[in-house]
Protein backbone atom coordinates (compact mmCIF):
# COMPACT_ATOMS: atom_id res chain seq x y z
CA UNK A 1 13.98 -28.80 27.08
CA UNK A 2 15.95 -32.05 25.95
CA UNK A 3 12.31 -33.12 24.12
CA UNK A 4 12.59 -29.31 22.59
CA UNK A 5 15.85 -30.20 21.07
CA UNK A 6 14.87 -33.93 19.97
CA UNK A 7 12.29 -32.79 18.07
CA UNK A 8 14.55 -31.03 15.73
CA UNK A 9 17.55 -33.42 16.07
CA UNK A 10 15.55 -36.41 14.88
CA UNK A 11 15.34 -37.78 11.56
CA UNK A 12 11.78 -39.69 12.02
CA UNK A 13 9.64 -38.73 9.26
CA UNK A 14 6.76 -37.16 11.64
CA UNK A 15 9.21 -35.66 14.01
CA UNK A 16 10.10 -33.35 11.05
CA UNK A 17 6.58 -32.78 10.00
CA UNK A 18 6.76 -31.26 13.74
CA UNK A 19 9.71 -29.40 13.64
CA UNK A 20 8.61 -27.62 10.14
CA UNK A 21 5.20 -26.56 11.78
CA UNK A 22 6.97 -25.08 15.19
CA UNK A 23 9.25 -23.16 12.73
CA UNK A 24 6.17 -21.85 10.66
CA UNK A 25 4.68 -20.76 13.68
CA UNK A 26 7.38 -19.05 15.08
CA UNK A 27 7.71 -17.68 11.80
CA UNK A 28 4.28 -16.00 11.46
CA UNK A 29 4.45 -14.90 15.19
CA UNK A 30 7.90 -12.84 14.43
CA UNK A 31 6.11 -11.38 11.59
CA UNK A 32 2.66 -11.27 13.25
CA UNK A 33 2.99 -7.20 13.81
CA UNK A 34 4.25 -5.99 10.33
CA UNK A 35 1.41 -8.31 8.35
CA UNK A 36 -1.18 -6.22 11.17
CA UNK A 37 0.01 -3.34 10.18
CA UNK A 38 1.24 -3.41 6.87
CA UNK A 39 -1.10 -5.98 5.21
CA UNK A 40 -4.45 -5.33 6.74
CA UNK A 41 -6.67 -2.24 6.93
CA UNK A 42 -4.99 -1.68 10.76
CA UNK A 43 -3.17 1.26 8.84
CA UNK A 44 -5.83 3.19 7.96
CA UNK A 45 -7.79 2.75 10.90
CA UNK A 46 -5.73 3.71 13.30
CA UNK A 47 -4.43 7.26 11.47
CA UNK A 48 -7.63 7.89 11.33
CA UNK A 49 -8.31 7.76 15.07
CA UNK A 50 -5.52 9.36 15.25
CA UNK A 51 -6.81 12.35 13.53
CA UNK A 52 -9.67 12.41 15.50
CA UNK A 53 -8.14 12.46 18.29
CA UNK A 54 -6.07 15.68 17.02
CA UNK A 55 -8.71 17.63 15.86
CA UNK A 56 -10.68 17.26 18.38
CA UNK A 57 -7.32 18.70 20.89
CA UNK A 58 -8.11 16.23 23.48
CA UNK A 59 -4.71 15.51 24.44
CA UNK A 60 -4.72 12.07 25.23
CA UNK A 61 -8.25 11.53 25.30
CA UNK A 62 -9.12 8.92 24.33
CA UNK A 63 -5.64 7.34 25.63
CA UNK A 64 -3.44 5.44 23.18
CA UNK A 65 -4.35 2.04 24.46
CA UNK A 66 -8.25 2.34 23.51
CA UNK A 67 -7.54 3.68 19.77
CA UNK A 68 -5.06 0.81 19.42
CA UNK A 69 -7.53 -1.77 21.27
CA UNK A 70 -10.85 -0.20 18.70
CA UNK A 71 -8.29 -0.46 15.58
CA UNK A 72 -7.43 -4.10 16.51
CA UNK A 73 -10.80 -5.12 16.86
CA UNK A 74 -12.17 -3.26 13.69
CA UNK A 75 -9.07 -4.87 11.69
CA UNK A 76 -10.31 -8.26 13.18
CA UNK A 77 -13.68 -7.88 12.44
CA UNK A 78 -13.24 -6.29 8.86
CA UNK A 79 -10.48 -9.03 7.85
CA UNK A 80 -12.39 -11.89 9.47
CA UNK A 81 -13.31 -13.15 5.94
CA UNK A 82 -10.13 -13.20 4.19
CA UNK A 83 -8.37 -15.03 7.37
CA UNK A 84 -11.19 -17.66 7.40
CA UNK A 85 -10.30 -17.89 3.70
CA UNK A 86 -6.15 -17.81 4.66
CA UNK A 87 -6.68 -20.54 7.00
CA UNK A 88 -8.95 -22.83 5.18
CA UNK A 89 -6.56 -22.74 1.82
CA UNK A 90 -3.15 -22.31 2.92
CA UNK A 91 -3.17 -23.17 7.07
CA UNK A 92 -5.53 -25.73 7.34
CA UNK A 93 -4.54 -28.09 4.61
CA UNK A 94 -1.19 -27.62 5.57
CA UNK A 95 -1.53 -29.20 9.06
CA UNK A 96 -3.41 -31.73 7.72
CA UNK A 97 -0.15 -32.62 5.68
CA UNK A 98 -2.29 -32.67 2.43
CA UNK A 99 -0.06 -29.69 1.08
CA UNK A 100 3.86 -28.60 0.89
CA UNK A 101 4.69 -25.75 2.99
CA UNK A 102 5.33 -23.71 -0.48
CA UNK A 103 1.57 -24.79 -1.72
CA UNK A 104 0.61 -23.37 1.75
CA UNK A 105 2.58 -20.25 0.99
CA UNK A 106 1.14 -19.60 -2.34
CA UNK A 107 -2.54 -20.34 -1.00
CA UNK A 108 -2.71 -18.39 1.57
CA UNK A 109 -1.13 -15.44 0.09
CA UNK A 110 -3.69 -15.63 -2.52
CA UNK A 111 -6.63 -13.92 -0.07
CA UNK A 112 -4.11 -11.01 0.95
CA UNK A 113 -3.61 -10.24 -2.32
CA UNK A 114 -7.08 -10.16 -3.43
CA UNK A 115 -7.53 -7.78 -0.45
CA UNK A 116 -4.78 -5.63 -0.62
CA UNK A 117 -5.21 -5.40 -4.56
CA UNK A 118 -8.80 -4.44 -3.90
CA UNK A 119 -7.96 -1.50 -1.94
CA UNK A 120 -4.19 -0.40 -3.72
CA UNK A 121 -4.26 2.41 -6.63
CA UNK A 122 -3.03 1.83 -9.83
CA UNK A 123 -0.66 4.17 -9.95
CA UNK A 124 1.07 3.14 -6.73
CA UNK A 125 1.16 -0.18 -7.84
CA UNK A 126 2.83 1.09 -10.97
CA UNK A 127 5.53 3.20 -9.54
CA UNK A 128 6.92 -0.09 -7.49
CA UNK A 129 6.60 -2.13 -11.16
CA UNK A 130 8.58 0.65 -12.65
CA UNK A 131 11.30 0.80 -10.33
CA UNK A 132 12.20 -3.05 -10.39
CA UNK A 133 11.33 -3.20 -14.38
CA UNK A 134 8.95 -5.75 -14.05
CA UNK A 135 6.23 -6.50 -16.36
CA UNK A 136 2.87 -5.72 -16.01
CA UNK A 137 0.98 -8.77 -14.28
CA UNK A 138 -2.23 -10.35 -15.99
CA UNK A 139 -3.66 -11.41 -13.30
CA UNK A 140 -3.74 -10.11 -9.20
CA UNK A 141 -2.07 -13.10 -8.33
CA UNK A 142 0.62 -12.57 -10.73
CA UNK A 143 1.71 -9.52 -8.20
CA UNK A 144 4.64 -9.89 -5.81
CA UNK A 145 4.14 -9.24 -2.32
CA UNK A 146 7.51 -7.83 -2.18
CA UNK A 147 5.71 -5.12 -4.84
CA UNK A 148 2.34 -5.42 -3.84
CA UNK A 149 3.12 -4.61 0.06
CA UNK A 150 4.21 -1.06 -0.41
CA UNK A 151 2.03 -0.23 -3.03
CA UNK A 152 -0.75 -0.92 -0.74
CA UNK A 153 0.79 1.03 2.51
CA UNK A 154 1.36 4.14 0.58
CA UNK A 155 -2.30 3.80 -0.99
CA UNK A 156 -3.61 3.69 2.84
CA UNK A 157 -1.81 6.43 3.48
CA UNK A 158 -3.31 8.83 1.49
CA UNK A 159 -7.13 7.37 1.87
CA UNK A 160 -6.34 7.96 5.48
CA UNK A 161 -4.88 11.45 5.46
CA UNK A 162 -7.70 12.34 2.67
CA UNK A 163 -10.51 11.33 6.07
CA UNK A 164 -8.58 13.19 8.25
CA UNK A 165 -8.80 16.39 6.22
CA UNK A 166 -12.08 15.98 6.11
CA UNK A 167 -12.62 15.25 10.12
CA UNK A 168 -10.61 18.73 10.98
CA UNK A 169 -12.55 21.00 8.45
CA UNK A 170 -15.78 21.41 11.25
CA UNK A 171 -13.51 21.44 14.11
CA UNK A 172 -11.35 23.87 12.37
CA UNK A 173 -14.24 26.31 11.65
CA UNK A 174 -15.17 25.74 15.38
CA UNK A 175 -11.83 26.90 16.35
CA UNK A 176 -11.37 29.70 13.67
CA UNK A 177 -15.14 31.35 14.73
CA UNK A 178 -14.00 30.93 18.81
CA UNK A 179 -10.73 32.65 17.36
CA UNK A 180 -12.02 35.56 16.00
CA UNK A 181 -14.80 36.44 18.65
CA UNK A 182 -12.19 36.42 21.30
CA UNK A 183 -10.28 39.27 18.99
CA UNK A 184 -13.28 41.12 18.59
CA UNK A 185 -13.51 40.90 22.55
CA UNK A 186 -9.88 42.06 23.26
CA UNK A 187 -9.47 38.43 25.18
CA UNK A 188 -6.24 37.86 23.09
CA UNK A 189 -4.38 36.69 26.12
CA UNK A 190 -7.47 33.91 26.40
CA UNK A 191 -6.07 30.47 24.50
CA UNK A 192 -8.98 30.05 21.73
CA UNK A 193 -8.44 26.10 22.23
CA UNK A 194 -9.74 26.87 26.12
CA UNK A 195 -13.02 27.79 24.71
CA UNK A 196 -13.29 25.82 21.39
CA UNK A 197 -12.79 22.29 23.22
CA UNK A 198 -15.94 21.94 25.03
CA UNK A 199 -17.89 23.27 21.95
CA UNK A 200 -16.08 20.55 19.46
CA UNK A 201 -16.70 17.93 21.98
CA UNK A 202 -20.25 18.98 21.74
CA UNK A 203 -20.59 18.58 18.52
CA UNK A 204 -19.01 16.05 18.18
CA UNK A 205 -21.30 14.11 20.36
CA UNK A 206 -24.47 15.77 18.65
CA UNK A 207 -23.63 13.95 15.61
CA UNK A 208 -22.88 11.07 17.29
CA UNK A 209 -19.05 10.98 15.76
CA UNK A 210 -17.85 7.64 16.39
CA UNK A 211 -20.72 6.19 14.98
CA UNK A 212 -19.81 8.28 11.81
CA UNK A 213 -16.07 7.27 11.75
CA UNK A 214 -16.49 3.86 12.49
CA UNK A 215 -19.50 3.82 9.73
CA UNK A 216 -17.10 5.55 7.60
CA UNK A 217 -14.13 3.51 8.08
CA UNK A 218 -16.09 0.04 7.49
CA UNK A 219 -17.96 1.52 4.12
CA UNK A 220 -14.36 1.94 3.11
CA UNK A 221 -13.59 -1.78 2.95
């Protein structure tokens, strides 16, 4: 512990080098979950197994743990380029002391921005430049994140809820013709979801689903 506390107490040239990369780390591991969520295509991936979840009416099946665990590991594998590219301009050189810890800021953020530019609409973007009367940027890294962030959640937001309308429009038929031939029966007591489940599980494994929404999900990006 008394080491711990040297290392930021002394004034030896490399000793600070030290301290400045434990306090970087720390600093990206307090902020490791919103920049998952927030700055990555976690977001969309997740309300969308979400809504698959729901229109299917499985309850908790699948349980929260796997969606979370699939969206992790899609959100790795889809952003494995631009954190290659993260580390190798902004991390990398960094620990190598070749770069200041601002240079390292500025490079890194660079990929993110590309990314999250790539997938934000124009006129989200634009409301957040309205509101703090900024000027429109020339280039994408001209963008703050402090604008750029938001613009891109909200843009997620809506591509996800727009594939989630479109997952519930079988199931909803499904559950809508189950509906209405139980009426015809006089088997209104009879909960229509009973009977629709094992039918939209069904098809939902004819058309081999996941396969769809995950094929979906990485055409998006």
């Amino acid at each position: 512990m008394n080491e711990f506390i040297d290392i930021f107490s002394s004034s030896d040239p490399t000793n600070i080098a030290t301290s400045v990369k434990l306090l970087l780390l720390l600093t990206i591991f307090s902020l490791a979950p919103g920049i998952l969520i927030l700055m990555t295509c976690f977001t969309r991936i997740i309300i969308v197994l979400s809504f698959v979840r729901t229109s299917l009416a499985t309850q908790q099946m699948p349980p929260n743990q796997v969606l979370i665990g699939i969206a992790l590991f899609l959100t790795f594998f889809i952003m494995a380029p631009t954190f290659s590219e993260v580390y190798e301009k902004g991390l990398s050189p960094l620990f190598s002391e070749e770069i200041t810890l601002e240079e390292a800021y500025d490079n890194a953020s660079v990929p993110l921005k590309e990314f999250m530019a790539q997938h934000t609409r124009q006129k989200d973007l634009q409301l957040f430049l309205n509101y703090t009367k900024a000027e429109a940027p020339a280039t994408v890294q001209d963008i703050p994140l402090t604008t750029l962030v938001p613009a891109f959640a909200i843009s997620e937001l809506k591509t996800a809820f727009q594939m989630g309308f479109m997952i519930f429009i079988p199931f909803l038929i499904i559950d809508m013709a189950v509906a209405s031939i139980l009426m015809s029966m006089g088997m209104m007591m009879l909960p229509p979801v009973m009977i629709s489940l094992p039918f939209k599980i069904l098809l939902f494994v004819l058309v081999d689903g996941w396969y769809l929404i995950t094929q979906s999900l990485l055409g998006g990006f």
